[in-house]
Protein backbone atom coordinates (compact mmCIF):
# COMPACT_ATOMS: atom_id res chain seq x y z
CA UNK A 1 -88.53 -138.38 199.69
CA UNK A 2 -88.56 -135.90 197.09
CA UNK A 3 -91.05 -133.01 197.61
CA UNK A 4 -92.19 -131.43 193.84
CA UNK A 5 -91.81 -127.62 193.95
CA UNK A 6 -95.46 -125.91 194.12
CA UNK A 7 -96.84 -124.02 191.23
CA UNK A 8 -96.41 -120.01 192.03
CA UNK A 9 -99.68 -118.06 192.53
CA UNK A 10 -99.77 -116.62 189.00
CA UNK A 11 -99.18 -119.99 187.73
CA UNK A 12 -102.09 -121.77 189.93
CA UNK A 13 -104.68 -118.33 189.31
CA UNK A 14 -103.82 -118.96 185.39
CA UNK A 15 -104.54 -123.09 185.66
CA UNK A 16 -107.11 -122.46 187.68
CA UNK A 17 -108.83 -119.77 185.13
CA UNK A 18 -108.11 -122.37 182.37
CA UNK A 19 -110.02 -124.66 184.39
CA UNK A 20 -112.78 -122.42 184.40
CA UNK A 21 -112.64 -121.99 180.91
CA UNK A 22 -113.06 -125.69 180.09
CA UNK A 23 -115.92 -126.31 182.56
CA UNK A 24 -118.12 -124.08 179.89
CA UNK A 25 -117.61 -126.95 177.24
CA UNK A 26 -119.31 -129.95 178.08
CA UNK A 27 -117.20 -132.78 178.90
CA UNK A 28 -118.16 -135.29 176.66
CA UNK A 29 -117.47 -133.03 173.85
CA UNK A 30 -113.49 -133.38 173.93
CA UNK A 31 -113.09 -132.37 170.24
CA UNK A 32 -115.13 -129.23 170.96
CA UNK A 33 -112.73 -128.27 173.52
CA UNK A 34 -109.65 -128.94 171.62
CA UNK A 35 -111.04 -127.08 168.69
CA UNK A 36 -111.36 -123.80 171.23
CA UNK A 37 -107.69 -124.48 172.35
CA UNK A 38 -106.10 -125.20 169.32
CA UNK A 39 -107.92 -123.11 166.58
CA UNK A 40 -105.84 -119.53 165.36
CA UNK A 41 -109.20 -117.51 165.28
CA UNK A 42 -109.74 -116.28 168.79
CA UNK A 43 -112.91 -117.27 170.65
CA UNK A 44 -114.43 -115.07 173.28
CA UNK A 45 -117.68 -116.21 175.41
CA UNK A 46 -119.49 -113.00 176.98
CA UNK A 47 -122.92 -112.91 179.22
CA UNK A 48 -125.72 -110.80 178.57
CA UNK A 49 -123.78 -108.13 181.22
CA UNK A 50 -120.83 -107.75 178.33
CA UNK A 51 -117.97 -109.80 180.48
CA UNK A 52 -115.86 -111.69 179.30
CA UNK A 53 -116.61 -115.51 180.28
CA UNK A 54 -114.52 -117.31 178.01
CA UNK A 55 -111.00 -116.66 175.95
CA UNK A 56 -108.79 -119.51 174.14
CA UNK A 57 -105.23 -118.50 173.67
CA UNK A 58 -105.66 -117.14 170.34
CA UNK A 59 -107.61 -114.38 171.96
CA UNK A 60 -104.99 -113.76 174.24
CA UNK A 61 -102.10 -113.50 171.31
CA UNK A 62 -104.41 -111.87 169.08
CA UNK A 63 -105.07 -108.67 171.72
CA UNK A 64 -101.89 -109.14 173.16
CA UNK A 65 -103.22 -110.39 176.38
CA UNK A 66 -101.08 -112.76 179.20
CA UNK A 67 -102.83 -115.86 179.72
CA UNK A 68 -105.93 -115.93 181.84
CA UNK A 69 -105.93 -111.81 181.96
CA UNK A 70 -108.64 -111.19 179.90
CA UNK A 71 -111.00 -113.54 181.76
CA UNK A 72 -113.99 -110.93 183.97
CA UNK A 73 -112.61 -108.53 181.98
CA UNK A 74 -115.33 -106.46 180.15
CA UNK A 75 -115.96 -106.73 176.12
CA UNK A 76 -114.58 -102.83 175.89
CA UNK A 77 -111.07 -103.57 176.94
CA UNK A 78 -110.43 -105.01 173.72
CA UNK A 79 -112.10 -101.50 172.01
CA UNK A 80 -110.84 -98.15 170.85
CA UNK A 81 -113.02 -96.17 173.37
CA UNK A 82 -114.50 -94.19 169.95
CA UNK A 83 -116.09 -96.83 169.01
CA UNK A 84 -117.75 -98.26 172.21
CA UNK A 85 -121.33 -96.88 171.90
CA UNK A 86 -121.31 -98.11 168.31
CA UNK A 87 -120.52 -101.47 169.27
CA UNK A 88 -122.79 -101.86 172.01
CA UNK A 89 -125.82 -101.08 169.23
CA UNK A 90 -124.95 -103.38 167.09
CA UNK A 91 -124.95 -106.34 170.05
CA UNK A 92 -127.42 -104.93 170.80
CA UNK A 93 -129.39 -105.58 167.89
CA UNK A 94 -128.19 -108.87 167.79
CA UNK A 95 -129.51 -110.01 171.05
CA UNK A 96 -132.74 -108.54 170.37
CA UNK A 97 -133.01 -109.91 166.82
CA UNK A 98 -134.25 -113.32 165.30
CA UNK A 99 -130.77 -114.15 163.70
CA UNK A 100 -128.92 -116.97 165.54
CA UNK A 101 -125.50 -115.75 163.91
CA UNK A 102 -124.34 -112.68 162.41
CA UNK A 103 -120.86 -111.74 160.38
CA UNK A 104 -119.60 -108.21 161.46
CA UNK A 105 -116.39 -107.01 159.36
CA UNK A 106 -115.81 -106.87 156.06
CA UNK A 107 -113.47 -105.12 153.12
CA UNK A 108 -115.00 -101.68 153.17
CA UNK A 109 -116.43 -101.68 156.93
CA UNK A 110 -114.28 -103.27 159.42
CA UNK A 111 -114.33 -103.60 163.39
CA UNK A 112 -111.58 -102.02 165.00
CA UNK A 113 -110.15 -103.70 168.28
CA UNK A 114 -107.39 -102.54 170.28
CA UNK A 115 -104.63 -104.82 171.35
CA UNK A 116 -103.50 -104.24 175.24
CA UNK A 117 -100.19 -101.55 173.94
CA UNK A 118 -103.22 -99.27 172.49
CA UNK A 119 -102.30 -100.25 169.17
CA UNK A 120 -105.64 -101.08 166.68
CA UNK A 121 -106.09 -103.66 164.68
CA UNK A 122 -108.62 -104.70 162.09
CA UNK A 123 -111.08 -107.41 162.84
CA UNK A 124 -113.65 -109.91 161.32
CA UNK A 125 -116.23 -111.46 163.65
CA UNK A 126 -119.18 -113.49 163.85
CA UNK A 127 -121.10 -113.80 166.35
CA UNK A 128 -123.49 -116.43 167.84
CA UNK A 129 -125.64 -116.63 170.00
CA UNK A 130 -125.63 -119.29 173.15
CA UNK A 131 -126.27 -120.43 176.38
CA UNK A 132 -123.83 -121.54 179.44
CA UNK A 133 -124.61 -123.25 182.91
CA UNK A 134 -128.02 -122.36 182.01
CA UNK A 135 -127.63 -118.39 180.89
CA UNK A 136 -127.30 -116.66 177.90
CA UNK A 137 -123.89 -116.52 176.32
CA UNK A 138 -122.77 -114.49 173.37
CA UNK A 139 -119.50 -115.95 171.65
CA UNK A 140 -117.50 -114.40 169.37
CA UNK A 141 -115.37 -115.90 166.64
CA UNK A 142 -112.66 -113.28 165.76
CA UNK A 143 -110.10 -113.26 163.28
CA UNK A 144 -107.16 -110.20 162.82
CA UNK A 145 -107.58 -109.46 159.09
CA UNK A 146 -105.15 -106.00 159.22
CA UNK A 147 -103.05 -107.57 156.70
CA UNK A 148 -105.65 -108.28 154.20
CA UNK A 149 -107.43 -105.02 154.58
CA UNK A 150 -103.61 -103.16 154.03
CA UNK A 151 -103.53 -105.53 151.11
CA UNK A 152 -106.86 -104.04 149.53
CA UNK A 153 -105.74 -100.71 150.75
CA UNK A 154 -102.74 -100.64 148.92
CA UNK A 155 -104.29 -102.48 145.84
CA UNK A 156 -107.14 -99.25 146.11
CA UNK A 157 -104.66 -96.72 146.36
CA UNK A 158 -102.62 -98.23 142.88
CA UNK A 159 -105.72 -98.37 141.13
CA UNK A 160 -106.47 -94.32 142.15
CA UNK A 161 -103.41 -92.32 142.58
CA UNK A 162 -101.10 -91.58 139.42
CA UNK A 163 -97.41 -93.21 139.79
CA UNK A 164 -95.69 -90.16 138.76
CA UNK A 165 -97.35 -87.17 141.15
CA UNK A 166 -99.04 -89.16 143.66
CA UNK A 167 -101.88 -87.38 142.97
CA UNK A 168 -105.64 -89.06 142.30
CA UNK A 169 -105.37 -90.24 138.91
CA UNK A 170 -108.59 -88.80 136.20
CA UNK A 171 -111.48 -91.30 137.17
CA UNK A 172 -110.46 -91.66 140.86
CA UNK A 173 -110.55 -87.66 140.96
CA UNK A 174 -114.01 -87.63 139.61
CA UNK A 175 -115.42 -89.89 142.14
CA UNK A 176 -113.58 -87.83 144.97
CA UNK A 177 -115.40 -84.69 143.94
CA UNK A 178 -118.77 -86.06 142.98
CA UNK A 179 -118.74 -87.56 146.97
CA UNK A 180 -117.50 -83.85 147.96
CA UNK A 181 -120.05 -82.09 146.39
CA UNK A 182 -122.94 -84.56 147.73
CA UNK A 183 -121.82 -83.85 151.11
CA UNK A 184 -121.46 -80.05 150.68
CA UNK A 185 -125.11 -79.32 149.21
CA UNK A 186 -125.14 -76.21 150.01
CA UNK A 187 -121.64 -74.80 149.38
CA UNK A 188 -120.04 -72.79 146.51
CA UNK A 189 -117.46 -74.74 144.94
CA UNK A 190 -114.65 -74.24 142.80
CA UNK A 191 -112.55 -76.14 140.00
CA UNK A 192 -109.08 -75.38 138.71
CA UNK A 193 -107.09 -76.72 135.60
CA UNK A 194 -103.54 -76.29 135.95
CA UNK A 195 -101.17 -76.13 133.07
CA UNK A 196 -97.55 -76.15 133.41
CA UNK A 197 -96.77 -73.55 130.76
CA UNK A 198 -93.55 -74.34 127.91
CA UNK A 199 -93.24 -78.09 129.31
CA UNK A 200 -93.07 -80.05 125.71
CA UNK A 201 -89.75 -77.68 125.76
CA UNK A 202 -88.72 -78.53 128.80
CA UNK A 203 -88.41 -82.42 127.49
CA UNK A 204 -87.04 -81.29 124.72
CA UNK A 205 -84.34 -79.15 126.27
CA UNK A 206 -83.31 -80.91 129.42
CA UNK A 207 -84.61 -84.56 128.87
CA UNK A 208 -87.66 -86.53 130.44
CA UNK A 209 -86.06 -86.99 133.76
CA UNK A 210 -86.48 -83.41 134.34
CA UNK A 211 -89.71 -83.33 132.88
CA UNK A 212 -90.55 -85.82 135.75
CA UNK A 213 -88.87 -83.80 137.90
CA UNK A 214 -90.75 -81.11 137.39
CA UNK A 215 -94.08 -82.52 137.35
CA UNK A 216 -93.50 -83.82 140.80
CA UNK A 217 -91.96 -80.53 141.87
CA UNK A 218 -95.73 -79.14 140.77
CA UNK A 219 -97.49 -81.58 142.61
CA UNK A 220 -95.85 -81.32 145.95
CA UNK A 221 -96.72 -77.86 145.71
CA UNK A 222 -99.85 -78.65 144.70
CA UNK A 223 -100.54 -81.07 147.71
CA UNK A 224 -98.69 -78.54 150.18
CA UNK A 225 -100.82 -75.50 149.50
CA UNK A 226 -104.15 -76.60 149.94
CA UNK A 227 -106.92 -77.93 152.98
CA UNK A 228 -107.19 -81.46 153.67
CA UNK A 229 -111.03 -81.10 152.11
CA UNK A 230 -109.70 -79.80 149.03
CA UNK A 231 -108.91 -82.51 146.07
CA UNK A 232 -106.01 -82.56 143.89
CA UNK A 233 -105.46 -84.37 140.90
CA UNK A 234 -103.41 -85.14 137.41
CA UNK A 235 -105.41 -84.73 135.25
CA UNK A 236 -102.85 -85.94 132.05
CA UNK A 237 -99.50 -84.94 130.41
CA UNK A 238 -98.78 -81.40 132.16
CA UNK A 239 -102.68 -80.49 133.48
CA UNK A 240 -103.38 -80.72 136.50
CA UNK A 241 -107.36 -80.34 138.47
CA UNK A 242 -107.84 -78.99 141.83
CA UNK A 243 -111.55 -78.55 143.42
CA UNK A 244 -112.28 -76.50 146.21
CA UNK A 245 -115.38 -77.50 148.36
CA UNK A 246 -117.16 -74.55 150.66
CA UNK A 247 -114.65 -71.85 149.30
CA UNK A 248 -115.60 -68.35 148.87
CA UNK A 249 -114.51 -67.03 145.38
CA UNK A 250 -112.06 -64.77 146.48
CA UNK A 251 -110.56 -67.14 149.30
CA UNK A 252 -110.33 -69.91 146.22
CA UNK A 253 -108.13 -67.52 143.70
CA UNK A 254 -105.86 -66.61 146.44
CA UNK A 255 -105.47 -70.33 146.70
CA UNK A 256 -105.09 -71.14 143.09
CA UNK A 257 -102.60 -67.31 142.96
CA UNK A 258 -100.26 -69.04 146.04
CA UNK A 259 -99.50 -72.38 144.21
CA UNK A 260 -98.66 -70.65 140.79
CA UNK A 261 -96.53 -67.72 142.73
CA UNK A 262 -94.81 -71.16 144.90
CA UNK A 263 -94.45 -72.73 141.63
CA UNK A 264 -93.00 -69.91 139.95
CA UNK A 265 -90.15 -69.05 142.62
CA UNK A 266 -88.91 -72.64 142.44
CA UNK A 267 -85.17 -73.48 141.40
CA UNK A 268 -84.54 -76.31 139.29
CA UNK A 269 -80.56 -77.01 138.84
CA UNK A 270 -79.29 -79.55 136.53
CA UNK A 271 -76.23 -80.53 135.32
CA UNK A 272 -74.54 -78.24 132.66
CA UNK A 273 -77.48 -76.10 132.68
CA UNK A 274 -77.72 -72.53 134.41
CA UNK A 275 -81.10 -72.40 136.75
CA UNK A 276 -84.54 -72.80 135.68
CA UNK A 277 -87.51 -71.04 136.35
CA UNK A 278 -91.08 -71.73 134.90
CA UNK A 279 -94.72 -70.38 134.87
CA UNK A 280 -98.06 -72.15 135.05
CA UNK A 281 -101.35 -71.11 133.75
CA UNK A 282 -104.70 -71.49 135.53
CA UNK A 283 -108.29 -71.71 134.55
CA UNK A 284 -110.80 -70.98 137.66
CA UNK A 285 -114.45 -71.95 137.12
CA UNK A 286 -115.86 -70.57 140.51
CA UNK A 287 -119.60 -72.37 141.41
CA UNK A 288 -122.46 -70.79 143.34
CA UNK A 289 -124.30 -72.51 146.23
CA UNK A 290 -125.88 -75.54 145.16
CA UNK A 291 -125.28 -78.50 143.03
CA UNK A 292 -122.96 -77.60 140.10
CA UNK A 293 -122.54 -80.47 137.00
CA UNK A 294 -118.95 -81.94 137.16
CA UNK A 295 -118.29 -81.82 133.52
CA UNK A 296 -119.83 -78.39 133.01
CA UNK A 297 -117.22 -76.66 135.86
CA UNK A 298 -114.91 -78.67 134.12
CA UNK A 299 -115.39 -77.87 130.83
CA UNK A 300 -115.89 -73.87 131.99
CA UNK A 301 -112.69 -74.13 134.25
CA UNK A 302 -111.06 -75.49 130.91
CA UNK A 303 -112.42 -72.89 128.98
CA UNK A 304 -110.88 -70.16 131.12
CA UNK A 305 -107.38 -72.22 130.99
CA UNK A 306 -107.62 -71.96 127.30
CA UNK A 307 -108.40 -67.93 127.87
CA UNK A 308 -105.17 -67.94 129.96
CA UNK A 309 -102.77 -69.66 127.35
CA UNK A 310 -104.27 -67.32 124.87
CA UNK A 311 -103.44 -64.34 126.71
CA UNK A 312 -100.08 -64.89 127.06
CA UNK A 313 -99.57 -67.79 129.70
CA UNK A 314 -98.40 -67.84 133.22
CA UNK A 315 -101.78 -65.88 134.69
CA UNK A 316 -104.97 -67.39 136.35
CA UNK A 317 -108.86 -66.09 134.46
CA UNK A 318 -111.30 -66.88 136.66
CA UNK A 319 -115.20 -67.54 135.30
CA UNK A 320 -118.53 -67.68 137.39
CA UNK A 321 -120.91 -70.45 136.97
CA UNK A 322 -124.63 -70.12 136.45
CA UNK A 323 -126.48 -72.62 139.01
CA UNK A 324 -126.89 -75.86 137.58
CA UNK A 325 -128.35 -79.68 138.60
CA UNK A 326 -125.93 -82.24 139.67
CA UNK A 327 -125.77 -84.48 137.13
CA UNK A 328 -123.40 -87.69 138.39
């Protein structure tokens, strides 16, 4: 007689939490269960104490789970730690709402989970609200939408950042500032124009590539010299804008003094050409505390730019701003 090999522990504590898994859906609804099994969103069944009651295996592949792990777990294993408080409000205010179902992740605001190697990934949920063996049950429907929210990512960073620099491109630059300045009320502010002095001849003298070259060369400088608050962008052609959030005035022309000196000091070597040096001009329109109007620091940050070309190029003039109303 031929004795059948018995299933290891592991394998009997994984059938047997499958079997556990399947006693929450009624019998008679086969379909129901095959749906849970089968589906590629992952479906996770937690009581009103935030365990984990129920997990299908897209759960498991989703998170990164081995089969049957997840199962007593609690909800937060599957959470950056950062984000745990915020999550439990917003159950929270499900369970104590009206709403029987409720949609939580979407392009601009999406729930972060983290798979078992630590790694995060972006989620969308909904949520519904239930009952098992005669308790409350909360069961989640959750799909891992990381690739579409790198898709609009990317697709958001095309339609704000220059191809040439890498720098925000005019409208996206505007935005970026006007959000700045809303969330520094009460801090001076500053705005540069940069121009790259002699660059038509530059073109003209060593051909376009260099003129790209050159423009990038700017920009990296540009992006290298200043705080991760500050915002940098091409503004067209050879300009370039930088503003300077909660800057004193002197702090924000030693600032706008390094770049140009950085600039300056730069080597360009091509081909059949001895090396290169060249100059920029800068116009500094330097805000007082309070709201400031983006076009008038603009225009007055222009203004001074203009005072700079005028006066023989490759210098920074600086001008101070009355206090103005934001006007968006």
């Amino acid at each position: 007689m031929t004795t059948l090999p018995r299933p290891s522990s592991r394998r009997r504590d994984t059938m047997t939490k499958r079997a556990s898994i399947a006693s929450l859906i009624p019998a008679s609804q086969d379909i129901y269960r095959k749906i849970v099994f089968e589906i590629a969103d992952g479906i996770i069944g937690i009581d009103d104490h935030g365990i984990i009651r129920l997990c299908n295996p897209a759960t498991e592949s989703i998170f990164g789970w081995h089969t049957g792990e997840l199962l007593d777990k609690p909800l937060e294993v599957l959470l950056p730690e950062r984000v745990h408080g915020f999550h439990q409000k917003l159950v929270a205010g499900f369970q104590a709402g009206n709403t029987e179902a409720r949609y939580m992740g979407q392009r601009s605001t999406t729930i972060v989970g983290r798979r078992l190697d630590g790694t995060e990934i972006n989620l969308g949920i909904t949520i519904l609200r239930t009952s098992a063996a005669g308790s409350p049950m909360m069961v989640a429907v959750i799909r891992d939408i990381s690739d579409h929210v790198r898709y609009q990512n990317d697709l958001k960073r095309l339609a704000e950042t220059d191809s040439l620099s890498g720098l925000l491109n005019r409208r996206a630059f505007r935005a970026n500032v006007l959000q700045s300045v809303n969330a520094n009320a009460a801090a001076a502010s500053s705005m540069v124009i940069f121009d790259l002095d002699g660059f038509k001849a530059v073109n003209d003298r060593f051909g376009h590539d260099a003129g790209d070259e050159v423009i990038i060369c700017f920009s990296e400088i540009l992006r290298n010299s200043i705080r991760g608050s500050d915002i940098a962008g091409r503004w067209g052609g050879e300009e370039f804008v930088l503003f300077l959030p909660n800057l004193k005035s002197k702090d924000a022309v030693a600032v706008v003094e390094r770049i140009r000196a950085n600039f300056t000091r730069f080597d360009f070597n091509w081909a059949g050409h001895p090396t290169a040096n060249f100059t920029v001009s800068a116009g500094l329109a330097i805000g007082t505390s309070g709201y400031v109007d983006f076009s008038d620091m603009i225009a007055s940050a222009d203004k001074a730019l203009y005072d700079a070309k005028r006066g023989g190029r490759d210098q920074l003039v600086s001008t101070e701003m009355q206090q103005e109303a934001l006007v968006s």
